[in-house]
Protein backbone atom coordinates (compact mmCIF):
# COMPACT_ATOMS: atom_id res chain seq x y z
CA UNK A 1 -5.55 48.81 -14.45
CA UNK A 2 -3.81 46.76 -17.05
CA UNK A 3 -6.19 47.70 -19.60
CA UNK A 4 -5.59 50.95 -19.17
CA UNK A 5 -1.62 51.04 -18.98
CA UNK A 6 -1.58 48.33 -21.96
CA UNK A 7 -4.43 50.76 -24.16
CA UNK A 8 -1.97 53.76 -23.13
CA UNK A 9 1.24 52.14 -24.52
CA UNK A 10 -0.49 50.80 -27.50
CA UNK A 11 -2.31 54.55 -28.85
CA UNK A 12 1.57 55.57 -29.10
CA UNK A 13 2.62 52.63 -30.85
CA UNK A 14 2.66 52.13 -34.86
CA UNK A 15 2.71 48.66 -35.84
CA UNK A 16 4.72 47.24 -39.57
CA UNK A 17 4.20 44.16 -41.14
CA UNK A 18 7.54 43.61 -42.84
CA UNK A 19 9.62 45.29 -45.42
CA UNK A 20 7.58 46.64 -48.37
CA UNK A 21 4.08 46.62 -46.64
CA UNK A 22 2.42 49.77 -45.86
CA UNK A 23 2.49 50.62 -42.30
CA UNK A 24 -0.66 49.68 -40.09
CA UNK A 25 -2.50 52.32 -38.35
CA UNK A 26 -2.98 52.52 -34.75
CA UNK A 27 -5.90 50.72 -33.47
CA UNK A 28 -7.34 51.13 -29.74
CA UNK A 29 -8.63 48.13 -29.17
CA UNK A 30 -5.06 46.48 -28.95
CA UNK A 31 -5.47 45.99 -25.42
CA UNK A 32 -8.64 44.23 -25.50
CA UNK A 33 -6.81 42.01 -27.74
CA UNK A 34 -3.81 41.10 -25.45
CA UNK A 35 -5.96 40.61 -22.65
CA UNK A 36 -8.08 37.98 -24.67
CA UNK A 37 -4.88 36.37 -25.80
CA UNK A 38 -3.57 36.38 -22.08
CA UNK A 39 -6.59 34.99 -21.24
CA UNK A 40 -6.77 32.24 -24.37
CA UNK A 41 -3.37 31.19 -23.35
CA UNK A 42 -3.88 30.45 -19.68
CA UNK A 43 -7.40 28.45 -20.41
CA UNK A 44 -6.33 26.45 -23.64
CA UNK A 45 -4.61 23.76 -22.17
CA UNK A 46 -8.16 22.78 -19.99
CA UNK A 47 -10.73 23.71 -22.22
CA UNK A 48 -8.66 21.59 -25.09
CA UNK A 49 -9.49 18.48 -22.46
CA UNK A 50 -13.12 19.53 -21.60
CA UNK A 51 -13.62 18.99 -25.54
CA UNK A 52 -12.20 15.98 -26.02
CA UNK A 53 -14.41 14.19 -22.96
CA UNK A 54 -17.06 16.28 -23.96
CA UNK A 55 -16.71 14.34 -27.96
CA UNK A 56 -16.80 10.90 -26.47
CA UNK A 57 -19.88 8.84 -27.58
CA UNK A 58 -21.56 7.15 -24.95
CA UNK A 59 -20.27 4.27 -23.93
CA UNK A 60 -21.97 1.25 -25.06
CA UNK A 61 -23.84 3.42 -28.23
CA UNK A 62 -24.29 1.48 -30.86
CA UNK A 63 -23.03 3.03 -33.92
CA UNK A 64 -26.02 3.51 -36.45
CA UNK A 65 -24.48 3.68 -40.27
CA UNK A 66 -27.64 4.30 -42.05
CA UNK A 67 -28.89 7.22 -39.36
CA UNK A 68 -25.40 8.54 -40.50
CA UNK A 69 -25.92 8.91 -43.78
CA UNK A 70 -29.11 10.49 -42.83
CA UNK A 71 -26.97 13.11 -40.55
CA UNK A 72 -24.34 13.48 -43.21
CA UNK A 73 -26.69 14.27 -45.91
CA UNK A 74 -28.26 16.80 -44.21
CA UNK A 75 -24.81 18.79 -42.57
CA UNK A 76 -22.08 17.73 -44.72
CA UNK A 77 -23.18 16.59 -48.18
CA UNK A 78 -23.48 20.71 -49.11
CA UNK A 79 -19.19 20.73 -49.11
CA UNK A 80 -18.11 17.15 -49.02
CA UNK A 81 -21.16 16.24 -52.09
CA UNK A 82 -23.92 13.55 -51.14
CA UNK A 83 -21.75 10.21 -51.36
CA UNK A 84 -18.52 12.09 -49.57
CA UNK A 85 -16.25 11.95 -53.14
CA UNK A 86 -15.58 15.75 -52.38
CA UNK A 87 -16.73 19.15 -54.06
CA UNK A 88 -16.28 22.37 -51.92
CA UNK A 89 -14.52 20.35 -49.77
CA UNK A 90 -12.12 17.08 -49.93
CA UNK A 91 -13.25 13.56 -50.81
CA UNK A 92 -14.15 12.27 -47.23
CA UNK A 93 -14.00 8.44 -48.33
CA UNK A 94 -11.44 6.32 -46.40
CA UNK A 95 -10.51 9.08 -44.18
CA UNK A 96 -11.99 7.62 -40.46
CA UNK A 97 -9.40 4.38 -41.70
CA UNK A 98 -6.45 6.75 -42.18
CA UNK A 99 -7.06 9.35 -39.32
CA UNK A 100 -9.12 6.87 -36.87
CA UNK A 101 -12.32 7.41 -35.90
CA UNK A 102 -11.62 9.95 -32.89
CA UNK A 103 -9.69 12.42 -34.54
CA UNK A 104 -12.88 12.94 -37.25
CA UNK A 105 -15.01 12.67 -34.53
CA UNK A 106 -13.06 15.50 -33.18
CA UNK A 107 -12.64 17.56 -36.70
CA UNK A 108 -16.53 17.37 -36.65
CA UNK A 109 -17.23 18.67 -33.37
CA UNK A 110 -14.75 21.72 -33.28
CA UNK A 111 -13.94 22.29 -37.05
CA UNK A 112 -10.54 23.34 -38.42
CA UNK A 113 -9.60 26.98 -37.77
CA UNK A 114 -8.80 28.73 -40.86
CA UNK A 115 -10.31 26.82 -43.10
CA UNK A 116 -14.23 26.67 -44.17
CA UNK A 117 -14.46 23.31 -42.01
CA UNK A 118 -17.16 25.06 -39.11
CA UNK A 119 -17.38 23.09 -35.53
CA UNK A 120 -20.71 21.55 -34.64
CA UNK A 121 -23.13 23.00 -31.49
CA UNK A 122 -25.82 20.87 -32.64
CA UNK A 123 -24.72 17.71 -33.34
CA UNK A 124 -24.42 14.82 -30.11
CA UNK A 125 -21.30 13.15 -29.91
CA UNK A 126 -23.47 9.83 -30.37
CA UNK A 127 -24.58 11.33 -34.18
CA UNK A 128 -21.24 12.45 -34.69
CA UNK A 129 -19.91 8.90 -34.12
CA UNK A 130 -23.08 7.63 -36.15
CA UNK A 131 -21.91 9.90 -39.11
CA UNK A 132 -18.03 8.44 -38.87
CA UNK A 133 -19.83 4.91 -39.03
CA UNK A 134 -21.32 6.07 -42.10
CA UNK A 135 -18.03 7.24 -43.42
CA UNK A 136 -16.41 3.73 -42.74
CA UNK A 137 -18.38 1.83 -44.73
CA UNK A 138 -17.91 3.42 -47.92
CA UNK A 139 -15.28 2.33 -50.75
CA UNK A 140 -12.40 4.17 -50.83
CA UNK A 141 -11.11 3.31 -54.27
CA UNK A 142 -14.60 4.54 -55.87
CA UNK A 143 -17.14 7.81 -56.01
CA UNK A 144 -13.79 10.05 -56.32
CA UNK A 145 -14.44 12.53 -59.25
CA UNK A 146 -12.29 11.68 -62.08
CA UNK A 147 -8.85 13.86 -63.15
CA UNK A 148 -8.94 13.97 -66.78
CA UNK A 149 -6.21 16.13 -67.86
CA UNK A 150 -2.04 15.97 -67.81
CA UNK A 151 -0.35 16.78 -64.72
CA UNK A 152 2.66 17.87 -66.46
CA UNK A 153 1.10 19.83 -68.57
CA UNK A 154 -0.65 21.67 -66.14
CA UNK A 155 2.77 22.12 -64.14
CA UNK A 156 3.62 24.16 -67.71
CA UNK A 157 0.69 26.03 -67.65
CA UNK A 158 0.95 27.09 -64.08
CA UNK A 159 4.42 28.72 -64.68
CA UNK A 160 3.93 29.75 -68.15
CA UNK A 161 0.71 32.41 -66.74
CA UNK A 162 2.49 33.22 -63.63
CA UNK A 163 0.54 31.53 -61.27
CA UNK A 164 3.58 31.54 -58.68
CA UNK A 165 3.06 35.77 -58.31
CA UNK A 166 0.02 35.41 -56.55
CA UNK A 167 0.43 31.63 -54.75
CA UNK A 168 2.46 29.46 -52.92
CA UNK A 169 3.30 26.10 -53.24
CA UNK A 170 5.34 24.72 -50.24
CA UNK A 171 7.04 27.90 -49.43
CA UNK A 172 7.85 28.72 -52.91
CA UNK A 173 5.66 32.03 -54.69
CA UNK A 174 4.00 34.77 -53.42
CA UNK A 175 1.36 35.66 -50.65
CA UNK A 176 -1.23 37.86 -52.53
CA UNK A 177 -3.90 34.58 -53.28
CA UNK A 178 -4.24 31.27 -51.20
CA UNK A 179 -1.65 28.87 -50.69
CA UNK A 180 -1.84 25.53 -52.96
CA UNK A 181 -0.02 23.49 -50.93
CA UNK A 182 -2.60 21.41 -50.39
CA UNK A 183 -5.50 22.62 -52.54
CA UNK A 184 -5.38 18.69 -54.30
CA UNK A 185 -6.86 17.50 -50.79
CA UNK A 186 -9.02 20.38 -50.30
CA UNK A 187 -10.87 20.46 -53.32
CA UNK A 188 -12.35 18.52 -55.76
CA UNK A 189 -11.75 18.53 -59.76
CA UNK A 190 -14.91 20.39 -60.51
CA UNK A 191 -14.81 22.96 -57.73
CA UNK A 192 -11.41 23.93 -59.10
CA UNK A 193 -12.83 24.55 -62.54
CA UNK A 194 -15.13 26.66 -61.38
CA UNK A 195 -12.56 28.94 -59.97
CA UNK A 196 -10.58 29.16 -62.39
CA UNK A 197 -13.56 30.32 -64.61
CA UNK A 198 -15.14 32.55 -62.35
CA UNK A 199 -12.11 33.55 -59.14
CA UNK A 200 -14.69 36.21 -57.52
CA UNK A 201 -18.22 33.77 -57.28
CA UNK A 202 -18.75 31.48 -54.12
CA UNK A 203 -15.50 32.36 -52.34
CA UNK A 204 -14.84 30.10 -49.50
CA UNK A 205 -15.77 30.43 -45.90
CA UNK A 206 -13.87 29.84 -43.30
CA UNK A 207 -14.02 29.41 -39.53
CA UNK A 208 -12.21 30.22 -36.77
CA UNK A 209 -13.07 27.03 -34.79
CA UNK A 210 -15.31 25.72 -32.33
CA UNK A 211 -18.62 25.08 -32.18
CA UNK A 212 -19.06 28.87 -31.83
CA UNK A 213 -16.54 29.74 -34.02
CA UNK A 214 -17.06 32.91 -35.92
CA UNK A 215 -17.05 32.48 -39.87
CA UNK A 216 -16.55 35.13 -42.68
CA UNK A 217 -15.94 35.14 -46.08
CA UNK A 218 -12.49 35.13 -47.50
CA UNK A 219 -11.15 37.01 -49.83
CA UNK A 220 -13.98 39.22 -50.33
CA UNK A 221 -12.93 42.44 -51.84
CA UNK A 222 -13.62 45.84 -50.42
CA UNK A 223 -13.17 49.30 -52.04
CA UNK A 224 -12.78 52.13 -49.54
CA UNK A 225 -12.61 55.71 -49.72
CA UNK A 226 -10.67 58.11 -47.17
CA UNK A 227 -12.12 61.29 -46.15
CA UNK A 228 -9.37 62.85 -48.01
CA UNK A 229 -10.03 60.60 -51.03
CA UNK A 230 -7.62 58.39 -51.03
CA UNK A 231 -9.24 55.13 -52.15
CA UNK A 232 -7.89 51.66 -51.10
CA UNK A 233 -9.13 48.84 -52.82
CA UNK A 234 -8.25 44.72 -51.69
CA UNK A 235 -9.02 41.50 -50.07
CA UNK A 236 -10.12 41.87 -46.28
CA UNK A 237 -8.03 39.98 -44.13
CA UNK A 238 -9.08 40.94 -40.90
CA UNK A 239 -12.09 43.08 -39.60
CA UNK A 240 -13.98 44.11 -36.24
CA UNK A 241 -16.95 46.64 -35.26
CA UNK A 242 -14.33 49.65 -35.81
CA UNK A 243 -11.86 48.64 -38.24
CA UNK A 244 -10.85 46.87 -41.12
CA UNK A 245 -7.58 45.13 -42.38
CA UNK A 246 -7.22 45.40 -46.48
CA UNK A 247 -4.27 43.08 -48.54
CA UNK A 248 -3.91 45.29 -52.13
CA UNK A 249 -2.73 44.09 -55.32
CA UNK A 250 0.63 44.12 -54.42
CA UNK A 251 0.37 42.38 -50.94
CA UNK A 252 0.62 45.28 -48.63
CA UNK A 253 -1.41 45.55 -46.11
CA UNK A 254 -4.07 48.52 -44.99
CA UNK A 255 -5.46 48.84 -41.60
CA UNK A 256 -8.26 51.58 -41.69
CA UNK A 257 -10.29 53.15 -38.56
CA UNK A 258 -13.84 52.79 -40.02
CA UNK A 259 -15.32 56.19 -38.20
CA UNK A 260 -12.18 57.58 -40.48
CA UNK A 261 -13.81 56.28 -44.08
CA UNK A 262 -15.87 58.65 -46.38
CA UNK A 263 -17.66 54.93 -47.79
CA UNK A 264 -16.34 50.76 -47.32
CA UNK A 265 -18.31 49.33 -50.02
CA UNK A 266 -18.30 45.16 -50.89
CA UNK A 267 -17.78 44.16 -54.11
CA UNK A 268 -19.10 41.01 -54.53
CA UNK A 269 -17.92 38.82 -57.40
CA UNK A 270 -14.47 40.97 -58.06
CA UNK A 271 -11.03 39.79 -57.71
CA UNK A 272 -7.42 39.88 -58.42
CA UNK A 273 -7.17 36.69 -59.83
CA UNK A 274 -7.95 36.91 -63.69
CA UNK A 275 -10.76 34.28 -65.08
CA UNK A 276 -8.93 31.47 -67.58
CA UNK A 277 -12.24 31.43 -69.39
CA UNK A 278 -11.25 33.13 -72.20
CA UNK A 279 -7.61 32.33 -72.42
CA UNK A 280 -6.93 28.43 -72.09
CA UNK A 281 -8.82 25.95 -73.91
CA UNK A 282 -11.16 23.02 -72.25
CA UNK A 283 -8.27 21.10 -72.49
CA UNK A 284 -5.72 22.95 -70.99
CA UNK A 285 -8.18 24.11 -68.25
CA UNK A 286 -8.46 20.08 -67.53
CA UNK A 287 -4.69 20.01 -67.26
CA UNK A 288 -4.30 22.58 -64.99
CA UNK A 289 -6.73 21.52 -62.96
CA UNK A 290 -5.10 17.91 -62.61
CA UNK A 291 -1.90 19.57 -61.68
CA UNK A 292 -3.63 21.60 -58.80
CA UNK A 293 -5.72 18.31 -57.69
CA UNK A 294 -2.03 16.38 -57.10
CA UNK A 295 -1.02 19.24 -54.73
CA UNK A 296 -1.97 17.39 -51.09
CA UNK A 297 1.06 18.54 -49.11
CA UNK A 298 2.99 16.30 -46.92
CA UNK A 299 1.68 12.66 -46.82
């Protein structure tokens, strides 16, 4: 019965996103949606506990360093590179000594929503603690990959090609890319590089947390065609089985019925950021990049 009155109410509702973004179209599935968050929000308090018991190591286990490195090699080194120092993802050495062991122990087993850090459904909690052993005993002063360029410099560079459009730093720029904020703890030196050369190749993924957590890839772009024509072309930012959620060029936002498309098409490798390749030198590319890499956000 509440489905029904809550899926009535929504089909005569239109739904904007703020001033200067285009107005959403209606979807009917809104009601499934409240009911899961209705749902969500009476269970998270519980199942939040059930994780956290279910993440403790056996008591007594006897944490084993070296089968950690074997674990982390095989799950994490991919992101995090094979001696932790960072790459897709941030350096991971001295973190268990600044976050303590539980909370990474946590971070393992149910990921970081929003971000490409997935949750673990295959890992014990005994491994997990085996691979924060690991963690502990390496050096935190050494394996992180050098910054070779000027940080000051590379604050120029960034406001001199209008970097601030498209980002945000701390609440400052626009909404149309990622946010920066802390894209110094996030990434590593080279990854950055590569980005800047090439925006549109490996695009991160992220999860939505969990163990089970679903994961897609972000900022994919998608070019889709009305069955009057119309074409819409931009980043997905949300999909489902029925519809899809498109950001454009100038940050407004497209919701589109899929049954309602003449074509969606991918299009792998495109974006709206422009490649540096061509327009700063080696140097100035290493400059930029060691402004980005002192972004970490709050301390």
């Amino acid at each position: 019965m509440l489905a029904s009155r809550l899926q009535r109410k929504a089909c005569n509702c239109k739904f904007e996103y703020g001033v200067g973004v285009n107005t959403i179209k209606r979807f009917p599935l809104i009601a499934i949606a409240l009911m899961m968050w209705f749902v969500a929000a009476n269970v998270a308090v519980p199942r939040a506990a059930g994780q956290e018991q279910e993440a403790a190591p056996t008591p007594g286990h006897a944490v084993d360093a070296d089968q950690g490195k074997t674990l982390f090699q095989a799950n994490c080194s991919n992101c995090h590179g094979v001696d932790a120092s960072g790459g897709e993802g941030p350096n991971l050495r001295g973190v268990p000594q600044s976050l303590g062991d539980t909370a990474v122990q946590g971070i393992i087993r149910r990921g970081l929503p929003g971000t490409a850090m997935p949750g673990s459904s295959t890992l014990s909690a005994n491994q997990v603690a085996d691979i924060v052993g690991y963690l502990r005993t390496l050096d935190a002063s050494k394996g992180a990959e050098a910054v070779t360029g000027d940080a000051t410099k590379g604050k120029a560079l960034y406001d001199s090609n209008g970097c601030s459009t498209c980002h945000m730093i701390a609440g400052q720029g626009g909404s149309i890319g990622p946010e920066l904020t802390r894209i110094g703890a996030e990434r590593g030196p080279s990854d950055l590089k590569e980005r800047l050369l090439d925006p549109g190749a490996n695009l991160p993924i992220v999860s939505e947390g969990g163990a089970f957590g679903a994961r897609w890839t972000r900022d994919l772009m998608y070019r889709a065609v009305e069955k009057d024509g119309h074409v819409v072309e931009g980043m997905r930012v949300g999909e489902d089985s029925f519809t899809i959620v498109l950001k454009d060029a100038g940050g407004h936002f497209h919701g589109l019925r899929k049954p309602d498309l003449r074509s969606l098409e991918k299009e792998p490798g495109k974006s709206f950021m422009p490649s540096f390749k061509d327009t700063l030198s080696a140097g100035q590319m290493d400059d930029l990049v060691a402004y980005l890499m002192t972004l970490k956000g709050a301390q």
